[in-house]
PDB file of N, CA and C in Angstrom:
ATOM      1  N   UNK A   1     141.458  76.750  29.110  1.00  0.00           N
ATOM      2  CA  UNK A   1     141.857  75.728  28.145  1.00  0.00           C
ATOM      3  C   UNK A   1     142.883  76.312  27.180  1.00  0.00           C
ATOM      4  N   UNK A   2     143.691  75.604  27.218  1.00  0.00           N
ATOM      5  CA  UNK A   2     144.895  76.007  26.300  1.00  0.00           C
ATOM      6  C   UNK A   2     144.938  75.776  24.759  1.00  0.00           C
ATOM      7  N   UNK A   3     145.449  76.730  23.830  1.00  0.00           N
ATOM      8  CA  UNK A   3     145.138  76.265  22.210  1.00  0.00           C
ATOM      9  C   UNK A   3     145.728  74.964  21.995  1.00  0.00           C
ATOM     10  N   UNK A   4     145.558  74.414  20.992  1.00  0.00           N
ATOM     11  CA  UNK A   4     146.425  73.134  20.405  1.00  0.00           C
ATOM     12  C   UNK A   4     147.534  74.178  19.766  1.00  0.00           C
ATOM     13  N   UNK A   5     148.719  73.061  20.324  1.00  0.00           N
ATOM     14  CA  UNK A   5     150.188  73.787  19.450  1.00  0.00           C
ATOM     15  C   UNK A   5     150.342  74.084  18.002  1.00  0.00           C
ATOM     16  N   UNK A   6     149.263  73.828  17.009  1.00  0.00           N
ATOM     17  CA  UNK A   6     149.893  73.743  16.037  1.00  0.00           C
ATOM     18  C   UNK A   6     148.887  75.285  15.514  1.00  0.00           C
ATOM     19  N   UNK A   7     147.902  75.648  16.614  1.00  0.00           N
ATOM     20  CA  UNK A   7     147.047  76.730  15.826  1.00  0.00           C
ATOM     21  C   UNK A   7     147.739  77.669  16.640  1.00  0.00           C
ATOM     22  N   UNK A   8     148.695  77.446  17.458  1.00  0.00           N
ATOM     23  CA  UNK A   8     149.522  78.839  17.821  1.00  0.00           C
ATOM     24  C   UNK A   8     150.410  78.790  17.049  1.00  0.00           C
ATOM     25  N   UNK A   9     151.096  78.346  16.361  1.00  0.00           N
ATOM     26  CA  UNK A   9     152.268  78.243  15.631  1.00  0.00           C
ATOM     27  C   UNK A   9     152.139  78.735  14.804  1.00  0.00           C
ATOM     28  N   UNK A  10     150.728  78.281  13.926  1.00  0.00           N
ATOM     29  CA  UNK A  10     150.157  79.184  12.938  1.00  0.00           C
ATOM     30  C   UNK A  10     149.824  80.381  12.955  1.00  0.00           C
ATOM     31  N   UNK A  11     149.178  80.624  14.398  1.00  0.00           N
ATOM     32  CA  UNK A  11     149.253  82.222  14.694  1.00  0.00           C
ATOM     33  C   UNK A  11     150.039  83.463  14.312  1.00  0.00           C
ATOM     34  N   UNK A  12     150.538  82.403  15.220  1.00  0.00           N
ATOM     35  CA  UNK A  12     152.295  83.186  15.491  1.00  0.00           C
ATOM     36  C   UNK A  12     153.245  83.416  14.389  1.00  0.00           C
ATOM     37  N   UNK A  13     153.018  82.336  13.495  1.00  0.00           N
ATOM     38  CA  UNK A  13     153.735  82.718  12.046  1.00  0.00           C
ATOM     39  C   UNK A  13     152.451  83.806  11.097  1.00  0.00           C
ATOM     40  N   UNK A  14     151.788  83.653  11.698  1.00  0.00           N
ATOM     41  CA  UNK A  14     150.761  84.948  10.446  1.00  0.00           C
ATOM     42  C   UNK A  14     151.023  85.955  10.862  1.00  0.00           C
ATOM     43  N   UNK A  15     151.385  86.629  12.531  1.00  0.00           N
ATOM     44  CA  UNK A  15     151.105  87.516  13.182  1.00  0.00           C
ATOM     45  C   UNK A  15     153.283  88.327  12.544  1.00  0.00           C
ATOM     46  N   UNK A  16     153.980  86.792  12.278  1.00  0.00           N
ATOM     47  CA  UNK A  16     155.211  87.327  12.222  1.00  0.00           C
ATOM     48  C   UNK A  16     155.517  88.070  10.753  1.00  0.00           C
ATOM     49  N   UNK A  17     154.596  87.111   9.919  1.00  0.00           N
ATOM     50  CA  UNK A  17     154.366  87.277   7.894  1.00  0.00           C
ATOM     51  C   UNK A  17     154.433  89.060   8.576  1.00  0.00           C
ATOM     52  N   UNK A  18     152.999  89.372   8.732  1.00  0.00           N
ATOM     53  CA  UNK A  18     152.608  90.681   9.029  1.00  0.00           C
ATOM     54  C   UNK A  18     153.823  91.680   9.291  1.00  0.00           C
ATOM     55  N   UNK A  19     154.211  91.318  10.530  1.00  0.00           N
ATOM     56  CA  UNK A  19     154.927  92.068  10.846  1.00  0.00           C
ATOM     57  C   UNK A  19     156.688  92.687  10.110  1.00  0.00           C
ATOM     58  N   UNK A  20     156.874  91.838   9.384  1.00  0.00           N
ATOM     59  CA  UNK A  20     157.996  91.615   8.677  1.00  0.00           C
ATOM     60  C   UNK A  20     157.903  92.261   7.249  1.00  0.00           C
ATOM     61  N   UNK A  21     156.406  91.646   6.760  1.00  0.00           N
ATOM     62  CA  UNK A  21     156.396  92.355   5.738  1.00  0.00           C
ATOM     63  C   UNK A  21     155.532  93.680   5.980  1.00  0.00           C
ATOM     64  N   UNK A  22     155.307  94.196   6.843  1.00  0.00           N
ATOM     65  CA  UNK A  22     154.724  95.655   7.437  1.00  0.00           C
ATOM     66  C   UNK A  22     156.035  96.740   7.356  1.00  0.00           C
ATOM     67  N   UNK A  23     157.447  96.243   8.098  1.00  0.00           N
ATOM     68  CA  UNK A  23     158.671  96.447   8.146  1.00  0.00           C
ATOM     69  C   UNK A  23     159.398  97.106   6.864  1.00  0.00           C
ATOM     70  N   UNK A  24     158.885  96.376   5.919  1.00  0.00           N
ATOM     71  CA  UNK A  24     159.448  96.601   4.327  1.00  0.00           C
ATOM     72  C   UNK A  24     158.558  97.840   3.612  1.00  0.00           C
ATOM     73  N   UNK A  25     159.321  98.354   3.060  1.00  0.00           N
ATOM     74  CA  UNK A  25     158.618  99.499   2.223  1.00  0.00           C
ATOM     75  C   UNK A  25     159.203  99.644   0.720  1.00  0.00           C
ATOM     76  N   UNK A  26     158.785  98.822   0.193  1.00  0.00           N
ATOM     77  CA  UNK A  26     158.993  98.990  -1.145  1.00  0.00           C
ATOM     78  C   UNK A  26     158.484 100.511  -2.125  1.00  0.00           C
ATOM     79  N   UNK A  27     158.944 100.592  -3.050  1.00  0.00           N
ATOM     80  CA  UNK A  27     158.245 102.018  -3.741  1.00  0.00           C
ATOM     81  C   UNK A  27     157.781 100.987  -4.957  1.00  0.00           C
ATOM     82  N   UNK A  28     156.802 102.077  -5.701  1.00  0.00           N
ATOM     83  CA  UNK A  28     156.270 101.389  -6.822  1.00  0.00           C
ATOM     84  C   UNK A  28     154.900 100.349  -6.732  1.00  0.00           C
ATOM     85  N   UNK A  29     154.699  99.663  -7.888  1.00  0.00           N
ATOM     86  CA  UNK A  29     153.301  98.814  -7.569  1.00  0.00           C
ATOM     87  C   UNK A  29     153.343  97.907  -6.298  1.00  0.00           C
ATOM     88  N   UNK A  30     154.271  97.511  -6.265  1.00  0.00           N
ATOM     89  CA  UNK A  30     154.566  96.315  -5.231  1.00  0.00           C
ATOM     90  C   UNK A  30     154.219  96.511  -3.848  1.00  0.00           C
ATOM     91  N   UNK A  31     154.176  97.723  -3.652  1.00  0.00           N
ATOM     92  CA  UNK A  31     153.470  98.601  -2.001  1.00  0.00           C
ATOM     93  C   UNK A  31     152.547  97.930  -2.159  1.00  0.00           C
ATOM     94  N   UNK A  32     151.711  98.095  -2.769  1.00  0.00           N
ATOM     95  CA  UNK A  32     150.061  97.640  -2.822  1.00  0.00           C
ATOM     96  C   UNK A  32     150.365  95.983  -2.380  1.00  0.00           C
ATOM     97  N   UNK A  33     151.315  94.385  -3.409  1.00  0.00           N
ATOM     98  CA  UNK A  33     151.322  93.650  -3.005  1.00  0.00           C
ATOM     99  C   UNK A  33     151.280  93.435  -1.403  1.00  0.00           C
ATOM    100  N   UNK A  34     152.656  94.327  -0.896  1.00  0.00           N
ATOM    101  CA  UNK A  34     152.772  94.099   0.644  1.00  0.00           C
ATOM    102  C   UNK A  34     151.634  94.384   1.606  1.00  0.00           C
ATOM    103  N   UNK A  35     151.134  95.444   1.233  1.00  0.00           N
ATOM    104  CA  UNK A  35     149.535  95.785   1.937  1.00  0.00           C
ATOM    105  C   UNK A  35     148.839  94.703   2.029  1.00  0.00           C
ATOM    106  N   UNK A  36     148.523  93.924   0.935  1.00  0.00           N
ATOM    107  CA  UNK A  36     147.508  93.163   0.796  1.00  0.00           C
ATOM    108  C   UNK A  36     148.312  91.576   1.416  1.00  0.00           C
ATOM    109  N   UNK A  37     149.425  91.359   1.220  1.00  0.00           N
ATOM    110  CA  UNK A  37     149.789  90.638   2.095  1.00  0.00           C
ATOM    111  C   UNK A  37     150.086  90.439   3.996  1.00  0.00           C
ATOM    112  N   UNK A  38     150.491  91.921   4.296  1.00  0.00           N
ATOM    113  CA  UNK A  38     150.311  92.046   5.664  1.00  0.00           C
ATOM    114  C   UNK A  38     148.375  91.827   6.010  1.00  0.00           C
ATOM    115  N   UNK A  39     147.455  92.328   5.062  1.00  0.00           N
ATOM    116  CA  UNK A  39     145.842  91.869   5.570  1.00  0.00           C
ATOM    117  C   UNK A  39     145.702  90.911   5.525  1.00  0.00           C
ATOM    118  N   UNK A  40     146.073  89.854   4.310  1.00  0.00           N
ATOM    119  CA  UNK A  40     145.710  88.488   4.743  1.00  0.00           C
ATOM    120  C   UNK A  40     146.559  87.551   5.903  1.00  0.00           C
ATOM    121  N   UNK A  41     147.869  88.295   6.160  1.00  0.00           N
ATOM    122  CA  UNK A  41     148.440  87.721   7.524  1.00  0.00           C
ATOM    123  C   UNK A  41     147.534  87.865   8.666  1.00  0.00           C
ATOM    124  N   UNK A  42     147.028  89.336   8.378  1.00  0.00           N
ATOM    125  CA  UNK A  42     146.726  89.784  10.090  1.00  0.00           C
ATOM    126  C   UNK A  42     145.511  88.822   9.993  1.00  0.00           C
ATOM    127  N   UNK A  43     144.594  88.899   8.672  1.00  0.00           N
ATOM    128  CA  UNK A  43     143.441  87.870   8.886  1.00  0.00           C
ATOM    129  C   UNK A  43     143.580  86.588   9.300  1.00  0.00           C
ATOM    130  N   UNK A  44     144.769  86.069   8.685  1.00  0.00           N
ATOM    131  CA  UNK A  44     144.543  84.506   9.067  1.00  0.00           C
ATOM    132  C   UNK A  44     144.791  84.691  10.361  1.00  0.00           C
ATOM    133  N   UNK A  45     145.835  85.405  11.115  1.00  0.00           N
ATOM    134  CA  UNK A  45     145.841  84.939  12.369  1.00  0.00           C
ATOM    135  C   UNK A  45     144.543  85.753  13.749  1.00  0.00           C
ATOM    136  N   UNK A  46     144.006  86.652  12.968  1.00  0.00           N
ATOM    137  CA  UNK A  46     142.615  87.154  13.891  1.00  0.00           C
ATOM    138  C   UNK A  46     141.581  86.054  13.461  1.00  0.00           C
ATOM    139  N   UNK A  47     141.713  85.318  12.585  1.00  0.00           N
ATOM    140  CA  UNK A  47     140.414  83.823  12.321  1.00  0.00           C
ATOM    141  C   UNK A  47     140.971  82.942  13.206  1.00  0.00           C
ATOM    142  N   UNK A  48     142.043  82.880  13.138  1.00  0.00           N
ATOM    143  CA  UNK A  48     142.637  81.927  14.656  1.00  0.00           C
ATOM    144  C   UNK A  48     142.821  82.046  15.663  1.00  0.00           C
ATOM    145  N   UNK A  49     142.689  83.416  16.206  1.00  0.00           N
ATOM    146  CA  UNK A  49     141.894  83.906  17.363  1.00  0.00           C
ATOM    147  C   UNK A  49     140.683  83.509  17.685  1.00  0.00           C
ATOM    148  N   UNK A  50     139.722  83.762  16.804  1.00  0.00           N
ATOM    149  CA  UNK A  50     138.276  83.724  16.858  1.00  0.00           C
ATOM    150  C   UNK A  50     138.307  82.241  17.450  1.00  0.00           C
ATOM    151  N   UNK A  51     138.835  81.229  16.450  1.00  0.00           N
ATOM    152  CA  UNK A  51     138.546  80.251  16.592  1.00  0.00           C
ATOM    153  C   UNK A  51     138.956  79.801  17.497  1.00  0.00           C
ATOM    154  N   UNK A  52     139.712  79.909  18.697  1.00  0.00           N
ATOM    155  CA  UNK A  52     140.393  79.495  19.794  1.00  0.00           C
ATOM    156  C   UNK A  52     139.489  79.826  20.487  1.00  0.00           C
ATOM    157  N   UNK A  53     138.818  81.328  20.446  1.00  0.00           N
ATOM    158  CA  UNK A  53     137.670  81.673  21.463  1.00  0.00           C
ATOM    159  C   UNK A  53     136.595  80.774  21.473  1.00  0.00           C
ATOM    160  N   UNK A  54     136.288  80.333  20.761  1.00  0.00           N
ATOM    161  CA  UNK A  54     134.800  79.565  20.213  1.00  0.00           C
ATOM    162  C   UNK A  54     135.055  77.832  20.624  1.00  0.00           C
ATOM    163  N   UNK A  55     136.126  77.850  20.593  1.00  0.00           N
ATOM    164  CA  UNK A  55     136.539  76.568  20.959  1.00  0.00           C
ATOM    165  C   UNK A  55     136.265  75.830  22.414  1.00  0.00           C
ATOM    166  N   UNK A  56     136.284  76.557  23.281  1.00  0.00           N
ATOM    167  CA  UNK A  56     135.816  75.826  24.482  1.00  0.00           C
ATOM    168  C   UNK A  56     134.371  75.881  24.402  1.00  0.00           C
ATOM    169  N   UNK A  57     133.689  76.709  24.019  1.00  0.00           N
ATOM    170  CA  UNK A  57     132.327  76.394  23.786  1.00  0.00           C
ATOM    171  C   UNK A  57     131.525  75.371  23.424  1.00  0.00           C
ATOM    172  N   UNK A  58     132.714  74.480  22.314  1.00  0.00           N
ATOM    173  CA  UNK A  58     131.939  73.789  21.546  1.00  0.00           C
ATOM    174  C   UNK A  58     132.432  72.453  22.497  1.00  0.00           C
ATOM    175  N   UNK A  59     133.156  72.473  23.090  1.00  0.00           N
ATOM    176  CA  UNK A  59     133.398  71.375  23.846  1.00  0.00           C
ATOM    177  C   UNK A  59     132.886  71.040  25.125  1.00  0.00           C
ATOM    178  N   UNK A  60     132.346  72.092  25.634  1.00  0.00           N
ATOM    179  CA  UNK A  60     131.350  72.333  26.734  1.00  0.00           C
ATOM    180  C   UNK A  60     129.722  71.363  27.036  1.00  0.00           C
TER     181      UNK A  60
END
């Protein structure tokens, strides 16, 4: 079963946040912002993993 388009899109844009701002290396306090922004990228899009997995289950 294939995801719905719009929770890959979302994926795919959390997985890109991450990666882009992983890319950047700021000096100073602001390191810390980017850290904590690449985790909540990688999170949202590993919760939208999960949830894709769980998904045929519930439709079963």
């Amino acid at each position: 079963m294939q995801r719905p388009e719009p929770l890959n899109a979302l994926q795919e844009l959390a997985r890109l946040i991450a990666t882009d701002l992983e890319q950047r290396t700021p000096d100073g306090e602001k390191r810390l912002n980017y850290r904590l922004a690449v985790a909540s990228a990688l999170t949202l899009a590993d919760q939208i993993e999960q949830l894709n997995r769980d998904e045929p289950s519930r439709s079963s």
